[in-house]
C-alpha atoms as a PDB file:
ATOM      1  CA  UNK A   1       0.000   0.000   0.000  1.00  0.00           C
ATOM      2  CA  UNK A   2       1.704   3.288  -0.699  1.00  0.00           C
ATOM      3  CA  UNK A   3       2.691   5.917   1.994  1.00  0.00           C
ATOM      4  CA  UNK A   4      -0.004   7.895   3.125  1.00  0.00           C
ATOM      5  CA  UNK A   5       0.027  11.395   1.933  1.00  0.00           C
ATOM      6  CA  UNK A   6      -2.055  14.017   4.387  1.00  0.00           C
ATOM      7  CA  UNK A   7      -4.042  16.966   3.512  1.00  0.00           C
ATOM      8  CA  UNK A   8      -5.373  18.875   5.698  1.00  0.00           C
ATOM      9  CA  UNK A   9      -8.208  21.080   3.982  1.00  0.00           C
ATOM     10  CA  UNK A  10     -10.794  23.053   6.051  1.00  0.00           C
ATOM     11  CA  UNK A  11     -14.037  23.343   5.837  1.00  0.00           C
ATOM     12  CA  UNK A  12     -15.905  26.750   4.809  1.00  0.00           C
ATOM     13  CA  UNK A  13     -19.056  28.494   5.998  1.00  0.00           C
ATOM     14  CA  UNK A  14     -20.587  27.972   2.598  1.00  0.00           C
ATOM     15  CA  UNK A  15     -19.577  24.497   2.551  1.00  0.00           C
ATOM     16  CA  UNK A  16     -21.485  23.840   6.005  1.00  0.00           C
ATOM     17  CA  UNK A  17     -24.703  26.836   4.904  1.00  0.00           C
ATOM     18  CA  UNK A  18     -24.989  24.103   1.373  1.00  0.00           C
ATOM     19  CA  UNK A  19     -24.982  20.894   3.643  1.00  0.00           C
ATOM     20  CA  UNK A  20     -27.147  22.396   5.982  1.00  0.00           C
ATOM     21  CA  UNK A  21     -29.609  23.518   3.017  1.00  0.00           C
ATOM     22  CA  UNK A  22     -30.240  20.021   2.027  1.00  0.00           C
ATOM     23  CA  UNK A  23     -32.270  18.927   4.663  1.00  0.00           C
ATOM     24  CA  UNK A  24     -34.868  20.510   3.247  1.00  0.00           C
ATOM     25  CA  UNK A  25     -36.558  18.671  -0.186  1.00  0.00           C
ATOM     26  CA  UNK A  26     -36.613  21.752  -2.140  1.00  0.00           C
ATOM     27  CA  UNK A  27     -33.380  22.336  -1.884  1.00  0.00           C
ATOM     28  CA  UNK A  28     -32.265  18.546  -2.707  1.00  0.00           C
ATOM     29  CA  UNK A  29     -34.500  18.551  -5.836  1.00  0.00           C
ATOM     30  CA  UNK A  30     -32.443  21.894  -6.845  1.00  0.00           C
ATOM     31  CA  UNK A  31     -29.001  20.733  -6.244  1.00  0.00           C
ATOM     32  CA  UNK A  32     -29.849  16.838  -6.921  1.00  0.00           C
ATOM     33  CA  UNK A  33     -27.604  16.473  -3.991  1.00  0.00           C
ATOM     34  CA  UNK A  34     -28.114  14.559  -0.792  1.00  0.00           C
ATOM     35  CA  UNK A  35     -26.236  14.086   2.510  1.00  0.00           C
ATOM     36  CA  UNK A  36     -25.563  10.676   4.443  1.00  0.00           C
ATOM     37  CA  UNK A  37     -23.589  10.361   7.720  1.00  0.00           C
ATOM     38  CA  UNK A  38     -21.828   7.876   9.093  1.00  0.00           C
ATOM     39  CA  UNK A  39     -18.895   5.567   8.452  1.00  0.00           C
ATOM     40  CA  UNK A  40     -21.484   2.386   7.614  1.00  0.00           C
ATOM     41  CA  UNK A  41     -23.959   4.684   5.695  1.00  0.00           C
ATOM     42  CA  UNK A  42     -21.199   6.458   3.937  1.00  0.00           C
ATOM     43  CA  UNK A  43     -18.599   3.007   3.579  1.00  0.00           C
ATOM     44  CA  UNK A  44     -22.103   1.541   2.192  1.00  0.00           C
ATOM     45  CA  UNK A  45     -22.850   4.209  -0.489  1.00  0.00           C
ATOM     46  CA  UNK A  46     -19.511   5.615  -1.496  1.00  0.00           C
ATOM     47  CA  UNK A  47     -19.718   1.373  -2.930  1.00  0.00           C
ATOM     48  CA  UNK A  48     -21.865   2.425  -5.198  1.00  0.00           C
ATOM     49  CA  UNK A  49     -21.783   5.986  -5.720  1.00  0.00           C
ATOM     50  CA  UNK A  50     -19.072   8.516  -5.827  1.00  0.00           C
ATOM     51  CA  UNK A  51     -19.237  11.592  -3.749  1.00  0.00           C
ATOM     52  CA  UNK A  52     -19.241  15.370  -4.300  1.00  0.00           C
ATOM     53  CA  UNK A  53     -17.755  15.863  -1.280  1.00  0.00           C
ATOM     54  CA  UNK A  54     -16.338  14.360   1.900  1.00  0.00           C
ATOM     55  CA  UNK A  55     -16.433  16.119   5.219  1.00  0.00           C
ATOM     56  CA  UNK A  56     -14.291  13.882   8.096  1.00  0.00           C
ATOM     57  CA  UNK A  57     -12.395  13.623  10.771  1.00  0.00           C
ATOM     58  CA  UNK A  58      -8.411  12.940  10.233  1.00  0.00           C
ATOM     59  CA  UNK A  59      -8.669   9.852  12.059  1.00  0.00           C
ATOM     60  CA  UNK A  60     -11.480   8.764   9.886  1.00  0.00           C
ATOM     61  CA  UNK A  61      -9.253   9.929   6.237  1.00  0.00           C
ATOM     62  CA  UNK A  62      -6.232   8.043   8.181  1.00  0.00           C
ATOM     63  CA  UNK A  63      -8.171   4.679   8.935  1.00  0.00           C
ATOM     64  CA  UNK A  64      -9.741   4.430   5.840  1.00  0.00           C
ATOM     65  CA  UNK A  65      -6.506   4.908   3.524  1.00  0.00           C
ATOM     66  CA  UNK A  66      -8.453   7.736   2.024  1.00  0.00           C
ATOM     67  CA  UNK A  67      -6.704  10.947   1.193  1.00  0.00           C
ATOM     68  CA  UNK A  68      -8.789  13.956   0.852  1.00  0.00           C
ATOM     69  CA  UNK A  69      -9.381  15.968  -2.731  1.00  0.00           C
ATOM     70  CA  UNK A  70      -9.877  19.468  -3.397  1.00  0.00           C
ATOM     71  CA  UNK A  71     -13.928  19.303  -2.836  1.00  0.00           C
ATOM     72  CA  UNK A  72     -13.328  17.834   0.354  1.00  0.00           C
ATOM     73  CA  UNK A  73     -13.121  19.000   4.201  1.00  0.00           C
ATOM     74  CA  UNK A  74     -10.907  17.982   7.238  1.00  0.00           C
ATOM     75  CA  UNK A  75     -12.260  18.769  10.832  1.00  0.00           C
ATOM     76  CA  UNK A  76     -12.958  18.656  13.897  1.00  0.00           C
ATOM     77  CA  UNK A  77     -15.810  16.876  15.644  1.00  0.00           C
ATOM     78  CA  UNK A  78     -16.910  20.202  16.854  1.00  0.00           C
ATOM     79  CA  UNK A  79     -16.891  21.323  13.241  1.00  0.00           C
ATOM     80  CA  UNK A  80     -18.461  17.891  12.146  1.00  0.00           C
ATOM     81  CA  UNK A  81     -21.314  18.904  15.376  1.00  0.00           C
ATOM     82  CA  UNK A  82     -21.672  22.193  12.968  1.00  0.00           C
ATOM     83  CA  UNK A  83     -22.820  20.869   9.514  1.00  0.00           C
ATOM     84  CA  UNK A  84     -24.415  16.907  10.575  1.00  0.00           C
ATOM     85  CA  UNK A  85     -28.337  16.471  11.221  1.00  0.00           C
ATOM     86  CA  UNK A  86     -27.748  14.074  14.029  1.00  0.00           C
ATOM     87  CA  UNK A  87     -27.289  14.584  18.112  1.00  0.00           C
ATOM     88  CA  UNK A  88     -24.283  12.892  17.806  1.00  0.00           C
ATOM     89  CA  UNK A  89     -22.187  12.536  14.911  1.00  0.00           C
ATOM     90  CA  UNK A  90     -19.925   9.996  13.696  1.00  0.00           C
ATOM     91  CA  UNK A  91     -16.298  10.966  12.151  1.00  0.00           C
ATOM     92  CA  UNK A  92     -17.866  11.114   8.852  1.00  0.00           C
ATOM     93  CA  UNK A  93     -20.190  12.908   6.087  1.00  0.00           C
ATOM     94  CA  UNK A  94     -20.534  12.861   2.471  1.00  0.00           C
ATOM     95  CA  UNK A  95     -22.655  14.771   0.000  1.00  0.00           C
ATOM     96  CA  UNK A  96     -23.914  12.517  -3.259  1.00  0.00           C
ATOM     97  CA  UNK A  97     -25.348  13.193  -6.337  1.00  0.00           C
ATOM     98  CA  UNK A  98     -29.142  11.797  -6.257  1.00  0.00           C
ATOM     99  CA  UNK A  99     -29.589   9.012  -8.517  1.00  0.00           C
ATOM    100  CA  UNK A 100     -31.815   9.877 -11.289  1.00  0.00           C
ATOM    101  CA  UNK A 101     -33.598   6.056 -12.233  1.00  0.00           C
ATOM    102  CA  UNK A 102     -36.008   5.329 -15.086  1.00  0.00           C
ATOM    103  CA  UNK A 103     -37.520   2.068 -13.644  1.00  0.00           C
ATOM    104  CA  UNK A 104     -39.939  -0.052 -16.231  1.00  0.00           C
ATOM    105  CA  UNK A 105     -42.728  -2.026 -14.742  1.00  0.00           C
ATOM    106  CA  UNK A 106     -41.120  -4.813 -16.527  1.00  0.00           C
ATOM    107  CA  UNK A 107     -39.210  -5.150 -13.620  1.00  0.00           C
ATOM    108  CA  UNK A 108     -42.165  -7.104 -11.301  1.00  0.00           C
ATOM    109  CA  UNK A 109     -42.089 -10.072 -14.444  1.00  0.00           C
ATOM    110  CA  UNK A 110     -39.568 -11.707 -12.820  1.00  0.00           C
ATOM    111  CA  UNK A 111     -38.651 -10.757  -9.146  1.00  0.00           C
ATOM    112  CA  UNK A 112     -41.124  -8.867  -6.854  1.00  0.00           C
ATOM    113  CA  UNK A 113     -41.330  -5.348  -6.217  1.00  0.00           C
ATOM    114  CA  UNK A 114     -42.523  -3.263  -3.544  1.00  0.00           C
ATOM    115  CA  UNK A 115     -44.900  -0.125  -4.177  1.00  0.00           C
ATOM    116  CA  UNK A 116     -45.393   1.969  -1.394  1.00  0.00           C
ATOM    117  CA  UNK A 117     -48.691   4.407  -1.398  1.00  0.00           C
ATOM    118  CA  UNK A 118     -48.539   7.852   0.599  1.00  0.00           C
ATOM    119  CA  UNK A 119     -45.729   6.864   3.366  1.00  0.00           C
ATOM    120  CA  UNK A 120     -45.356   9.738   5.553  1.00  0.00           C
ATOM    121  CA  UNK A 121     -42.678   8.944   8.216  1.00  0.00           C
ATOM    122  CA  UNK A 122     -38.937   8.872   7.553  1.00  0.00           C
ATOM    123  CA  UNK A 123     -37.940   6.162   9.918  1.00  0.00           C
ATOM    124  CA  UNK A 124     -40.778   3.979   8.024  1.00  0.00           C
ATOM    125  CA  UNK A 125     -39.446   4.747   4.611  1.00  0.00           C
ATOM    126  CA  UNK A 126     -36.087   4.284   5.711  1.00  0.00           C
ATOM    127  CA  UNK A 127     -36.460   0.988   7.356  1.00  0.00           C
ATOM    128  CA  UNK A 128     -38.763  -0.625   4.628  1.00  0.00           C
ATOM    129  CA  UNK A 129     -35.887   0.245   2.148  1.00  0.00           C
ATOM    130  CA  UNK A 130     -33.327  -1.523   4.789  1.00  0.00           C
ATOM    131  CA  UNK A 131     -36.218  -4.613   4.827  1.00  0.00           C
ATOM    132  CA  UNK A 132     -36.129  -4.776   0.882  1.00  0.00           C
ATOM    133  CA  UNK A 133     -32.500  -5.196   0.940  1.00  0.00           C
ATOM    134  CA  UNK A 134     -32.624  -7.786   3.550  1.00  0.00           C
ATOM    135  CA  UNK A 135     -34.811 -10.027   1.829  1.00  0.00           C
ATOM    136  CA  UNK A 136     -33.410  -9.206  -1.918  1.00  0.00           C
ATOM    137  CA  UNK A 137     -35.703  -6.863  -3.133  1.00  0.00           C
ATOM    138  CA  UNK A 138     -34.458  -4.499  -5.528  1.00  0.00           C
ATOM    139  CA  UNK A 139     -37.043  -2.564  -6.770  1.00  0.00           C
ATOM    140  CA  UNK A 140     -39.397  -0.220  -4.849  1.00  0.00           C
ATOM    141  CA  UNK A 141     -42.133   2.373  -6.642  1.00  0.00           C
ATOM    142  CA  UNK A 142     -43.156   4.896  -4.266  1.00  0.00           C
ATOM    143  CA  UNK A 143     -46.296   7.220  -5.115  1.00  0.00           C
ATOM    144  CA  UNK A 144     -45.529  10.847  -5.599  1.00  0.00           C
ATOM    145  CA  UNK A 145     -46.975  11.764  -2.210  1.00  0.00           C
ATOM    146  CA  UNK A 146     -44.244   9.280  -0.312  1.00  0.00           C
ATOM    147  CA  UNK A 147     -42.052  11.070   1.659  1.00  0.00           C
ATOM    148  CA  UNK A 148     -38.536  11.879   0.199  1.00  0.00           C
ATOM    149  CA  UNK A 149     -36.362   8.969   0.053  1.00  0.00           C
ATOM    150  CA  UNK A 150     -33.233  11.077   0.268  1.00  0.00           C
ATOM    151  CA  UNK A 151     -33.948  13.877   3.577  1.00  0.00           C
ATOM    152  CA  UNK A 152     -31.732  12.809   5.968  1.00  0.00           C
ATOM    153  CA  UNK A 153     -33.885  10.659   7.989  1.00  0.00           C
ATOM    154  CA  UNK A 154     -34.534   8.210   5.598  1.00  0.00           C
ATOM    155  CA  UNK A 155     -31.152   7.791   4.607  1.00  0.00           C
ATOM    156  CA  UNK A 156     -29.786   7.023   8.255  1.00  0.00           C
ATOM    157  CA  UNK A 157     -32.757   4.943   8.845  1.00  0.00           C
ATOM    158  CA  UNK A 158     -31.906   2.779   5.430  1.00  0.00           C
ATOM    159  CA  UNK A 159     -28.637   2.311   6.878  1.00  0.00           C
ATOM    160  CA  UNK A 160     -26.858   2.221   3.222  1.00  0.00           C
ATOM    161  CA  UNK A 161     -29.204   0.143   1.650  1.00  0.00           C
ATOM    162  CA  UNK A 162     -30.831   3.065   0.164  1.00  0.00           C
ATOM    163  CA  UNK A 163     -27.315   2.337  -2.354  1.00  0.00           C
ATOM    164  CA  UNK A 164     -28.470  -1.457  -3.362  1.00  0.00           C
ATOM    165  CA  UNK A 165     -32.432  -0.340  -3.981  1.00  0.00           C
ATOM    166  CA  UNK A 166     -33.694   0.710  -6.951  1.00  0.00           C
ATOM    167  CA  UNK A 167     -36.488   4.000  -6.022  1.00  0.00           C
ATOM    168  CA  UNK A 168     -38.550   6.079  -8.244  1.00  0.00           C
ATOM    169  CA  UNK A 169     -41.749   7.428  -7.551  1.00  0.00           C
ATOM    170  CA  UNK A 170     -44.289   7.337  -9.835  1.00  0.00           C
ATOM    171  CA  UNK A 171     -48.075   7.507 -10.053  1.00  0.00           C
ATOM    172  CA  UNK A 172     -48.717   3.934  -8.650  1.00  0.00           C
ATOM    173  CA  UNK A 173     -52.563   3.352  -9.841  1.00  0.00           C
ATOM    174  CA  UNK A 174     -51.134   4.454 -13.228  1.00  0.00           C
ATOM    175  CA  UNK A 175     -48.258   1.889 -12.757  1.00  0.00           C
ATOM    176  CA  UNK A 176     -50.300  -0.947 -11.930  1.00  0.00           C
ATOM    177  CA  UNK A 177     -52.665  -0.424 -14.964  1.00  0.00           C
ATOM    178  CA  UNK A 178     -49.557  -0.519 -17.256  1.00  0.00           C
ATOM    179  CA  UNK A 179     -47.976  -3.767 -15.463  1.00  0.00           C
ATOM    180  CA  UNK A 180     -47.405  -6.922 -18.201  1.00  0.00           C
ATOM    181  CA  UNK A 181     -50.197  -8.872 -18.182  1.00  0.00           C
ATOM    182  CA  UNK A 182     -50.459 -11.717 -16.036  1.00  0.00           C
ATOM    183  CA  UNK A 183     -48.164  -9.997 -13.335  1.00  0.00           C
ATOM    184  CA  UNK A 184     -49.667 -10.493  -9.845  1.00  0.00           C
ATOM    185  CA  UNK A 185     -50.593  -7.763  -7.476  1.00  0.00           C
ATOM    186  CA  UNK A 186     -50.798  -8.025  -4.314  1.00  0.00           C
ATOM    187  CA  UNK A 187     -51.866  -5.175  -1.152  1.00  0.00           C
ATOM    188  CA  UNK A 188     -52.325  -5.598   2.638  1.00  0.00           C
ATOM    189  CA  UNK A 189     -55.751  -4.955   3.663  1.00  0.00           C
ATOM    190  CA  UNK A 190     -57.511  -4.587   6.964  1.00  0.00           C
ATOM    191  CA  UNK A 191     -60.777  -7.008   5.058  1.00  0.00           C
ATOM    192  CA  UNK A 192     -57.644  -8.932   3.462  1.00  0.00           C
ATOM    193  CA  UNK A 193     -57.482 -12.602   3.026  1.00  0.00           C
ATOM    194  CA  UNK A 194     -54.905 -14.556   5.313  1.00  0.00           C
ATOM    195  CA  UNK A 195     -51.445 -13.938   3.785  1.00  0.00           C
ATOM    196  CA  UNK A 196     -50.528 -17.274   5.449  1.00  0.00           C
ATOM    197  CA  UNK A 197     -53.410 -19.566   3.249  1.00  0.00           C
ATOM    198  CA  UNK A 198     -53.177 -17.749   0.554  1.00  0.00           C
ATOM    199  CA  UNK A 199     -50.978 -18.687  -2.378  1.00  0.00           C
ATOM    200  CA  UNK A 200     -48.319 -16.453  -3.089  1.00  0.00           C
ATOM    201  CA  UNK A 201     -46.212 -16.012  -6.325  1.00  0.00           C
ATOM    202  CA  UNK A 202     -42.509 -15.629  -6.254  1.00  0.00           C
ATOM    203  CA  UNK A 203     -42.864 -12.419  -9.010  1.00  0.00           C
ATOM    204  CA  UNK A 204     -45.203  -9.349  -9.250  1.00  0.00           C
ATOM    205  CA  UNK A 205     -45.730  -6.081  -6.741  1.00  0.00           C
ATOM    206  CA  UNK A 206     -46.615  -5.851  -3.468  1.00  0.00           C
ATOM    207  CA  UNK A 207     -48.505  -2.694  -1.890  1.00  0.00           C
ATOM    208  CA  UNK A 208     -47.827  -1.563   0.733  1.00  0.00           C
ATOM    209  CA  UNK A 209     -50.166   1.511   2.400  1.00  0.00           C
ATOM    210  CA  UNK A 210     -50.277   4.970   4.381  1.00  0.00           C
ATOM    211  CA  UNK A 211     -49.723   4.702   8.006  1.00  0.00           C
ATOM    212  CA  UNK A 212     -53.189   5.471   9.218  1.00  0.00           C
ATOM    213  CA  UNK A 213     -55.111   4.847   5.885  1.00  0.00           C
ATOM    214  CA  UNK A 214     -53.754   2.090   4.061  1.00  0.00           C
ATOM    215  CA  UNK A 215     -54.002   1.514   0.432  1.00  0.00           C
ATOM    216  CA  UNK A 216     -55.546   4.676  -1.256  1.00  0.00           C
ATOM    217  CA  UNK A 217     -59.055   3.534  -3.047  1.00  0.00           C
ATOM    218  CA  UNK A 218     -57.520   4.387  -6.474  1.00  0.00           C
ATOM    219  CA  UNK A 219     -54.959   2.371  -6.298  1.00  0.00           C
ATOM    220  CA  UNK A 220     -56.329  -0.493  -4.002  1.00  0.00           C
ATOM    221  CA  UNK A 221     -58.877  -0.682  -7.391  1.00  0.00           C
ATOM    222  CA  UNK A 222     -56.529  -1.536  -8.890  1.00  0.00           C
ATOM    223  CA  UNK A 223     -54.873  -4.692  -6.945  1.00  0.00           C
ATOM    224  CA  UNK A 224     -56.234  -8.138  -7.544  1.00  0.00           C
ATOM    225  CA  UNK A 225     -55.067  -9.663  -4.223  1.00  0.00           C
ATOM    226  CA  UNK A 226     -55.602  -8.747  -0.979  1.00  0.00           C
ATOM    227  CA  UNK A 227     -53.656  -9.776   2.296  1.00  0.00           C
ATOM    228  CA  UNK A 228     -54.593  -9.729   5.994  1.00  0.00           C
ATOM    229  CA  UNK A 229     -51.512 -10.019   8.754  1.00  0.00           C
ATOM    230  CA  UNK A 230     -53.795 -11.879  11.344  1.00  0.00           C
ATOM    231  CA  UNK A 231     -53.912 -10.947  14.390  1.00  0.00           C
ATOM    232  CA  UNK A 232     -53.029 -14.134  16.847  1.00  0.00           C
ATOM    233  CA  UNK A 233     -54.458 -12.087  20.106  1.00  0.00           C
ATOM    234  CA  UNK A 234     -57.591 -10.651  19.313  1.00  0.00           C
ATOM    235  CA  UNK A 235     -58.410  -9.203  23.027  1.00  0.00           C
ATOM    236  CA  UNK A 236     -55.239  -6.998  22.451  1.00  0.00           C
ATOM    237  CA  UNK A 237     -57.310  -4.102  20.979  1.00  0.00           C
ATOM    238  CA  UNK A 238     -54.446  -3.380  18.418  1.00  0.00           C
ATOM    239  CA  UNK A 239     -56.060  -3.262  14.707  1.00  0.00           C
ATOM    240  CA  UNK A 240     -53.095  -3.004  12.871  1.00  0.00           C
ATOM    241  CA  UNK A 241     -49.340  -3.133  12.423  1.00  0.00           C
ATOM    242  CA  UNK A 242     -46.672  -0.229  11.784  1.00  0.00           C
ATOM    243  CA  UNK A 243     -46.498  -0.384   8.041  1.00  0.00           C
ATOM    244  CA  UNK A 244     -42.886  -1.313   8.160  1.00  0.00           C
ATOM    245  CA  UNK A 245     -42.789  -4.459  10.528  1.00  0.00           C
ATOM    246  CA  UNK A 246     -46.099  -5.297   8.231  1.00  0.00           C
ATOM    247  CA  UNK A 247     -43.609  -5.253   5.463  1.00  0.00           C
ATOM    248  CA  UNK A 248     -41.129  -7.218   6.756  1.00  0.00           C
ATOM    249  CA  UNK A 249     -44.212 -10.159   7.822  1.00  0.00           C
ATOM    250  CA  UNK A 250     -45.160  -9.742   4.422  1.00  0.00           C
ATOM    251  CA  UNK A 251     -41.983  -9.916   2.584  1.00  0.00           C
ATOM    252  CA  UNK A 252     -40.739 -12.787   4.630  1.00  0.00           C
ATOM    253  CA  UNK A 253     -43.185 -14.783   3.902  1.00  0.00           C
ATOM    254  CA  UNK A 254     -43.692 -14.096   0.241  1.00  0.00           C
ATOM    255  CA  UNK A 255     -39.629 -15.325   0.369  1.00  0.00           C
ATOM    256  CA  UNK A 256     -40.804 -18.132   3.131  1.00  0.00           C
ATOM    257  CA  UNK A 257     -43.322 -19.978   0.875  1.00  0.00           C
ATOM    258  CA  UNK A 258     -41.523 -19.608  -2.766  1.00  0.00           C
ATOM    259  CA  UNK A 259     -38.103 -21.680  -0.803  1.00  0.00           C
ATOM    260  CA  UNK A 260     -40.242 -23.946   0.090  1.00  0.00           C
ATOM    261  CA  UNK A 261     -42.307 -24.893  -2.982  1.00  0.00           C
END
């Protein structure tokens, strides 16, 4: 490995008043820029991506063999504490282009595919994106009223997998019209049938709802199947899960029952 060669370059005001603009969406639509933070998040992303700009500690640049370039910022953690989103920030931040991804429905012929309708809470969107990657999903279509995919929140809550899923958003009833033919659809419904007796295919798109409305009526029109969680403890008085551990039930056993059969 060759000799490590040090730079120590500063970080500006304007570099720290641009990162700080991009927590909000406008301004990420404008630049096409969004932050992540972290050494995972970043490590995980900087795989797939390269980034505008790096803003780390020196014993982060030293431990990763990484020396910086001319767009990119050495400092302290009290100067990290200055531009980062989070309470408590990690060594580490990097600014990336937004991917721009044309998508085609084709994509649900052969593998399954997630649609998400009207999510409105980071963490959720965040984590369902982490859940696809866990269980190989690589495509998600997210109506045009989902939350951003790249604010801050979600990012951290995708925990880099937001770099291995494919995400566009897209009007979803529209989609679903213009799927193949003979593509299965598939949303979880409060009147559902049971997911676990009903037969489940190992391709097509599964839709997944708003947090306290579910599938929209448009698109839930739309769907030919539809899936009930049961609920194994009725005198609970809980009527439904949070969208994203209903995603992971639903995912795993879409995954579940194609291994086995």
């Amino acid at each position: 490995m060759p000799a490590y060669k040090w730079k120590n370059i500063m970080i500006s005001k304007n570099q720290i008043k641009h990162i700080r603009s991009l927590e909000m969406r406008k301004n990420r639509e404008r630049h096409g820029m969004f932050v992540a933070e972290g050494p995972k998040v970043v490590a995980d992303i900087m795989a797939a991506y390269e980034p505008v700009t790096l803003i780390a500690t020196e014993e982060w640049y030293q431990q990763n063999h990484i020396t910086p370039r001319t767009a990119d910022a050495t400092v302290t953690e009290d100067e990290l504490r200055k531009a980062s989103f989070l309470q408590h920030p990690q060594q580490v931040m990097a600014v990336f282009n937004i991917p721009r991804r044309q998508i085609s429905p084709d994509a649900c012929s052969d593998s399954l595919c997630l649609a998400l309708d009207r999510i409105q809470d980071p963490g959720n969107l965040g984590t369902i994106i982490r859940i696809a990657d866990w269980f190989g999903i690589s495509t998600i279509f997210c109506s045009n009223d989902t939350v951003d995919a790249f604010s801050p929140k979600v990012i951290q809550a995708s925990m880099g997998s937001i770099a291995r899923v494919n995400l566009t958003y897209t009007d979803l009833a529209e989609l679903i019209g213009n799927l193949p033919e003979g593509v299965p659809t598939y949303a979880t419904a409060l009147n559902g049938k049971n997911i676990y007796s009903q037969k489940l295919s190992p391709n097509g798109l599964i839709v997944m709802g708003n947090e306290g409305n579910g599938v929209s009526p448009e698109v839930m029109a739309q769907v030919k199947h539809t899936l009930l969680i049961p609920s194994y403890n009725p005198s609970s008085g809980i009527d439904s899960l949070n969208v994203a551990i209903a995603t992971a039930v639903t995912c795993a056993e879409f995954k579940r029952r194609n291994e086995l059969y």
